[in-house]
Structure formats: structure tokens, C-alpha cells
Protein backbone atom coordinates (compact mmCIF):
# COMPACT_ATOMS: atom_id res chain seq x y z
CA UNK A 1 -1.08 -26.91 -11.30
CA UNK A 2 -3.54 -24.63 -10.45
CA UNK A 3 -3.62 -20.70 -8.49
CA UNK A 4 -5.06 -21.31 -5.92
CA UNK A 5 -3.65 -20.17 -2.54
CA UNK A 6 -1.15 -22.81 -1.17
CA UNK A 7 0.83 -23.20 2.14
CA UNK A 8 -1.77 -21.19 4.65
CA UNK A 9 -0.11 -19.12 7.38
CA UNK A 10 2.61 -21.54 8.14
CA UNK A 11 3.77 -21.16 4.73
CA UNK A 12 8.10 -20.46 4.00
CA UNK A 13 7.97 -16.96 2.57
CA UNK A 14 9.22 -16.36 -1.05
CA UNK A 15 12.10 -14.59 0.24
CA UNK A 16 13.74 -17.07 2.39
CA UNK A 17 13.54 -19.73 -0.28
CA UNK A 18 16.61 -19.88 -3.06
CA UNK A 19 15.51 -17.98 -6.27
CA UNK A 20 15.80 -21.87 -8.31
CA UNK A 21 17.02 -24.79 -7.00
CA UNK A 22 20.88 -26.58 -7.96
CA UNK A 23 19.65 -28.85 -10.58
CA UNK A 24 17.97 -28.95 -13.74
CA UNK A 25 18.63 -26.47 -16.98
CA UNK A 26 19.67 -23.09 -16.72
CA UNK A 27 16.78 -20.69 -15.95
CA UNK A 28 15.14 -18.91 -19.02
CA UNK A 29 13.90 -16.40 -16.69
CA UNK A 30 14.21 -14.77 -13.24
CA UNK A 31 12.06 -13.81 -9.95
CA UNK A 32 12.35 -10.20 -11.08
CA UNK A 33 11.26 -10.55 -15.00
CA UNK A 34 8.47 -12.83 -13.42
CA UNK A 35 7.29 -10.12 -11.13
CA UNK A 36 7.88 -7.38 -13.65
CA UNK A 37 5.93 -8.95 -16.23
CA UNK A 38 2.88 -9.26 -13.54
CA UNK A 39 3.31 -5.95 -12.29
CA UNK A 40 2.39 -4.53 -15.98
CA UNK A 41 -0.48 -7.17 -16.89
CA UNK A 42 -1.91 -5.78 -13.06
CA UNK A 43 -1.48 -2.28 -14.00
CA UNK A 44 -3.19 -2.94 -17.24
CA UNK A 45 -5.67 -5.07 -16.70
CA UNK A 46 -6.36 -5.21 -13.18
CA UNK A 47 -5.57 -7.79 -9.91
CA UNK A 48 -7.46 -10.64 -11.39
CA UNK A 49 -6.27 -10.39 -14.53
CA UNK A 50 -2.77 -11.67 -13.21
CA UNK A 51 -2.62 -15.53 -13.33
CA UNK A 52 0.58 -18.02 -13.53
CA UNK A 53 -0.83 -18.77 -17.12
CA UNK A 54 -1.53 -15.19 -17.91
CA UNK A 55 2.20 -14.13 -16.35
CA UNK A 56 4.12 -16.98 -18.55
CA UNK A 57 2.23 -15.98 -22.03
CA UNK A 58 3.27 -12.65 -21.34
CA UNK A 59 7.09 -13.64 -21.12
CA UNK A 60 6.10 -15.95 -23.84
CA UNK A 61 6.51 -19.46 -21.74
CA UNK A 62 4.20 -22.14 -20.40
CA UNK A 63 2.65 -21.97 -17.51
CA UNK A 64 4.00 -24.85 -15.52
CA UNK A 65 7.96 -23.10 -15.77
CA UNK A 66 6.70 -20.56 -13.55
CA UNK A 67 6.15 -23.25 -10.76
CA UNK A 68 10.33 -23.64 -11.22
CA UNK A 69 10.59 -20.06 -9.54
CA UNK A 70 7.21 -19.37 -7.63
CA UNK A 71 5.10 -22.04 -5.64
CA UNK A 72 1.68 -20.68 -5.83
CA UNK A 73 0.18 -17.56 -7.06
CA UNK A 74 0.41 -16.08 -3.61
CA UNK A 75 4.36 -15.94 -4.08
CA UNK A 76 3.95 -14.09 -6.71
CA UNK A 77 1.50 -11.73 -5.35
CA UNK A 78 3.76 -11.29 -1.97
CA UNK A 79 6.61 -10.10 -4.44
CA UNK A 80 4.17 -7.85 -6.38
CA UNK A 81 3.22 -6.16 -3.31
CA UNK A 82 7.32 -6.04 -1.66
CA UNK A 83 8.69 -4.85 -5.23
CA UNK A 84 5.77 -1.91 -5.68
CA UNK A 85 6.69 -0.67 -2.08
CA UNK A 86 10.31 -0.57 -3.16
CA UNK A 87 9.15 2.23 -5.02
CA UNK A 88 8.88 4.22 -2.41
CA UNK A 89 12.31 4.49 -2.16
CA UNK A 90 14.46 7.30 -2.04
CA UNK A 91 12.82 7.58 1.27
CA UNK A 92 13.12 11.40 2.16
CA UNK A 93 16.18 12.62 5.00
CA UNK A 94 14.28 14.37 8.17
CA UNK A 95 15.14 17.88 8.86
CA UNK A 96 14.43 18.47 11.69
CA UNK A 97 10.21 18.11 11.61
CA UNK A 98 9.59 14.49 11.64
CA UNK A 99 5.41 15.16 11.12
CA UNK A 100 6.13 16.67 7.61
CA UNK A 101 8.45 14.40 6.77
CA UNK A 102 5.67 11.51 7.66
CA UNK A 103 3.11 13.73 5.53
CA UNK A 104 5.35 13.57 2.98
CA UNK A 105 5.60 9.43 3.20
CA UNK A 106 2.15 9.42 3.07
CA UNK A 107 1.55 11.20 -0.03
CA UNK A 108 4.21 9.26 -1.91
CA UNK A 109 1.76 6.29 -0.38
CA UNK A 110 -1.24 7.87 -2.04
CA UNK A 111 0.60 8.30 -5.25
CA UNK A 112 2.07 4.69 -5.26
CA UNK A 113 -1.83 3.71 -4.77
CA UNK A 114 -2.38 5.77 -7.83
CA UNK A 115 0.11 4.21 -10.01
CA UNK A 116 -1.20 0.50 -9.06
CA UNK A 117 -4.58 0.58 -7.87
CA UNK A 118 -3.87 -3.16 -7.26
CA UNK A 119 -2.21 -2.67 -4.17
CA UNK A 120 -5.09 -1.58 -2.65
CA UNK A 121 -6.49 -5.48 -3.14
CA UNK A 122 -3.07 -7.01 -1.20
CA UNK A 123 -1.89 -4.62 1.61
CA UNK A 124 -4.13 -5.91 3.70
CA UNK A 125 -3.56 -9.33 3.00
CA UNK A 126 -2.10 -12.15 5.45
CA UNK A 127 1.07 -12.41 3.99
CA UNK A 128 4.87 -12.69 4.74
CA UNK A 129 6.50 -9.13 4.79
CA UNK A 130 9.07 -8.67 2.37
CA UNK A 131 12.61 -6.91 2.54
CA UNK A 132 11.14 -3.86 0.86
CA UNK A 133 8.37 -3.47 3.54
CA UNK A 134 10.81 -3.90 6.03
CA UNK A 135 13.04 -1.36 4.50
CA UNK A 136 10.12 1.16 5.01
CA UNK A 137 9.02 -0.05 8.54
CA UNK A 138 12.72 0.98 9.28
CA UNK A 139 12.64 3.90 7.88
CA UNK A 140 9.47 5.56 9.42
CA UNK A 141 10.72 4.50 13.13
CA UNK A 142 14.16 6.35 12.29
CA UNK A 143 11.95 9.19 11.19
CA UNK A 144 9.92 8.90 14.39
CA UNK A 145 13.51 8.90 16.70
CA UNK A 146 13.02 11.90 18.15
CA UNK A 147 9.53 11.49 19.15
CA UNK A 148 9.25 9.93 22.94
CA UNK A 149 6.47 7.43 23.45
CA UNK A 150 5.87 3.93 23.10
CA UNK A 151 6.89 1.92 20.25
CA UNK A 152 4.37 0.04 20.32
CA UNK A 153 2.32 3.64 19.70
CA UNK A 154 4.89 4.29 16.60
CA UNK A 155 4.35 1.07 15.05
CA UNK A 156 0.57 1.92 15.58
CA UNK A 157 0.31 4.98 13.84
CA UNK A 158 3.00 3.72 10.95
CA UNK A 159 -0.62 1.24 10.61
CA UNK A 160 -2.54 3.88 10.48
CA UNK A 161 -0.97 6.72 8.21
CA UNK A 162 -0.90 3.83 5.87
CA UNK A 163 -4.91 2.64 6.63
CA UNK A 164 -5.68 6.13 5.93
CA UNK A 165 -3.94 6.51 2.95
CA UNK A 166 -5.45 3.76 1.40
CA UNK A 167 -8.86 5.06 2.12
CA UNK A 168 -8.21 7.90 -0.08
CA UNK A 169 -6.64 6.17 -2.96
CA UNK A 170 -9.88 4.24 -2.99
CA UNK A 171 -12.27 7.81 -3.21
CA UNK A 172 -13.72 7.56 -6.64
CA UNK A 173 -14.62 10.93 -6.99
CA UNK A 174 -14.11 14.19 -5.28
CA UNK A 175 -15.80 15.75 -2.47
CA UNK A 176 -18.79 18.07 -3.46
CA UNK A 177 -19.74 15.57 -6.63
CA UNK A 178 -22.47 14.02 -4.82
CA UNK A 179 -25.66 14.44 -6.70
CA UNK A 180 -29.06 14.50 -4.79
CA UNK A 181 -30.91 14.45 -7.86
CA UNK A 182 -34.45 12.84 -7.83
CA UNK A 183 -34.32 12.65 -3.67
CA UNK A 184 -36.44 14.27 -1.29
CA UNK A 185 -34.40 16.62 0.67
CA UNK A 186 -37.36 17.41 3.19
CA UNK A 187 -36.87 14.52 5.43
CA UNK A 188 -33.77 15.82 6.12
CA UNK A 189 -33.47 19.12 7.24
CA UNK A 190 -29.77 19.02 8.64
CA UNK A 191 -28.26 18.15 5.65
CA UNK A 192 -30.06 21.29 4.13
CA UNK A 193 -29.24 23.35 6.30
CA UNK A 194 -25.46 22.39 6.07
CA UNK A 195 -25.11 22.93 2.19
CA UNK A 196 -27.10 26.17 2.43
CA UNK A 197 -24.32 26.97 4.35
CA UNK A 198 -21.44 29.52 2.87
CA UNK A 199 -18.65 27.34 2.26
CA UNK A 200 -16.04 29.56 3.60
CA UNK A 201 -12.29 30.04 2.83
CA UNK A 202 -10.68 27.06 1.10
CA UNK A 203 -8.48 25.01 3.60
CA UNK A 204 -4.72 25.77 4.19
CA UNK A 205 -3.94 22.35 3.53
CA UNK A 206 -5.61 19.73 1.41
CA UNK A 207 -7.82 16.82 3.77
CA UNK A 208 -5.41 14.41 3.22
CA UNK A 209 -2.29 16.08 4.73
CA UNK A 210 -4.71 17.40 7.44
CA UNK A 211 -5.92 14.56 8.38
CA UNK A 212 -2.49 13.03 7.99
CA UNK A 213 -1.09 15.87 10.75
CA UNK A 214 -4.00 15.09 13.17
CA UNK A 215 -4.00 11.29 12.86
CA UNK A 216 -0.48 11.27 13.65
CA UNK A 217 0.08 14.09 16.34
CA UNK A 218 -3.06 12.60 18.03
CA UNK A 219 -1.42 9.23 18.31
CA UNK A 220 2.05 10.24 19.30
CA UNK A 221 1.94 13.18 20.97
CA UNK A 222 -1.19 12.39 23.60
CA UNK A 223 -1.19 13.26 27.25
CA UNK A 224 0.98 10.20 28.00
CA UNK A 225 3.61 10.80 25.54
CA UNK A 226 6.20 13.63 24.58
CA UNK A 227 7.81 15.45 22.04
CA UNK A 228 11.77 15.47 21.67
């Protein structure tokens, strides 16, 4: 047996399929100490660390007993991805401003990003969506209730808030740590001129909850839509 992706797009997903089937010996193990036990090698060691060999030495098994749970690596990544959005969860009650309340979803998303920099590998990846995704799916369109405009336009800017997000978890290093050291600035006068510049008065919100508010007012609140 091997992990290389099986099924393609057609494939069952993990969550529709019984956990183990009616026969054969009681299981040694479960779905959830399987993903568990990925989750940490991931967090430790990084995406391609995690393998169905590497996952089973870690719970101290053989390979192959894995394959009496998961079918293919890509179950096991498609629960990795469902049970780290779970985290998210206690999702936050709106009170009465449902663009702060989505700010504050999206910085729990940058934080989640922070805590497994793995995710950022698998969000985007074809995949079935789990119960936990679904669960926050839910959630932001309850959140977004008492906006009036398209759905389609709220399901499009739930995409977005969470592109966005993951383009700042993947910023290596802050803004302003650029180093122009050994180039030839002369060729481009612009650029000096902008950092001779004063920098001004420091922001009255950080970039990402700015951007999050403009993103996300800009999407749902346009000329063709209105605000309950």
C-alpha cells in the first residue's frame, strides 16, 4: 500500500464512510487517535513529514492497520484539515455589528494558521468538506443575517476573508524588514522618494483587520446591496 492520492474527485468522502467495517478484530485504534497522532507529527515536523507509515510508528502500529480506518493518505489529510478547523470553535455570538464579529473570525483564522502552518498546504486543496467546515460555513452566513445582498456575494466574501487570511499567515517577516543592501537605488527614484517619506502616525488598526473591514464592506455593502 502506498500514499499516494486515491479515488480522484469522484471519490466517497471520509465522513460518509463507517469509521471500521462489521467484521474482523476489535479496533486497536480510532479515526480520532489516527488524526491526532498526525496532527502532532505535522505540527512538528511539517506537511510532508506525515505519512501512513510515519502516523502508525507514532501510535506504535504497522502501517498497513491504518488502511483498516483510512483509504489513502488523502483521508487522512481531509480529517486533518476538518478537525484543525474545529478549533475554531466557540464561534463568537454577534452583537449587534456583524463586520467585527467577522474581523474577529478572521483573526482566530490567522491564529489557527499560526498554530499549524500546515493548513496553509491543504485549504486550498480539492477535497470533500467536512462537518467542521460546514459548521463554520454556517456560522459566518448566520453572522452575515442581517446583511441584505446576495448569497451568492456572502458565500463570496466568506472565500475571501479566508484567502486573505491565509496570505498573511504565510508573511515571513514583517513589513519595513526589507533590506536594500548592495542594490542600486538610482534606477528607481519612486521608491526613494516614498521611504524618504515621514512615516506618519501609526495606523488605528493593524493591516490585517483593515484590510479585513474593507475587503468585506466592499463586497457586501456595494451600490447593489444594503445594510440591515
Amino acid at each position: 500500500m502506498s500514499d499516494a492520492p486515491a479515488g480522484g474527485p469522484d471519490r466517497q468522502p471520509i465522513w460518509s464512510r463507517p469509521e471500521r467495517g462489521s467484521r474482523g478484530p476489535a479496533p486497536a485504534h480510532s479515526r480520532d487517535a489516527i488524526v491526532v497522532a498526525a496532527i502532532t507529527l505535522a505540527d512538528t515536523e511539517g506537511l510532508a513529514a506525515v505519512s501512513m507509515r510515519a502516523v502508525a510508528a507514532a501510535l506504535g502500529t504497522g502501517a498497513g492497520s491504518l488502511y483498516r480506518y483510512l483509504s489513502s493518505r488523502d483521508d487522512l489529510l481531509d480529517l486533518m484539515t476538518d478537525r484543525a478547523v474545529g478549533e475554531l470553535r466557540p464561534y463568537p455570538q454577534v452583537e449587534g455589528d456583524w463586520l467585527e464579529t467577522m474581523v474577529l473570525l478572521g483573526r482566530r483564522q490567522l491564529a489557527l494558521f499560526g498554530a499549524h502552518p500546515w493548513l496553509l498546504e491543504l485549504i486550498h486543496r480539492p477535497s470533500g468538506i467536512g462537518p467542521q467546515s460546514l459548521a463554520w460555513f454556517d456560522n459566518c452566513i448566520r453572522i452575515l443575517e442581517p446583511v441584505r445582498c446576495p448569497v451568492a456575494a456572502k458565500f463570496e466574501a466568506i472565500a475571501m476573508m479566508t484567502g486573505v487570511v491565509s496570505l498573511f499567515a504565510r508573511r515571513e517577516s514583517p513589513a519595513g524588514a526589507f533590506s536594500f543592501a548592495g542594490v542600486d537605488l538610482a534606477a528607481y527614484p519612486h521608491l526613494v522618494a516614498a521611504f524618504s517619506q515621514p512615516s506618519g502616525p501609526a495606523p488605528r488598526a493593524d493591516l490585517v483587520e483593515r484590510t479585513l473591514r474593507s475587503l468585506l464592506t466592499g463586497l457586501l455593502l456595494g451600490e447593489s446591496t444594503e445594510a440591515g
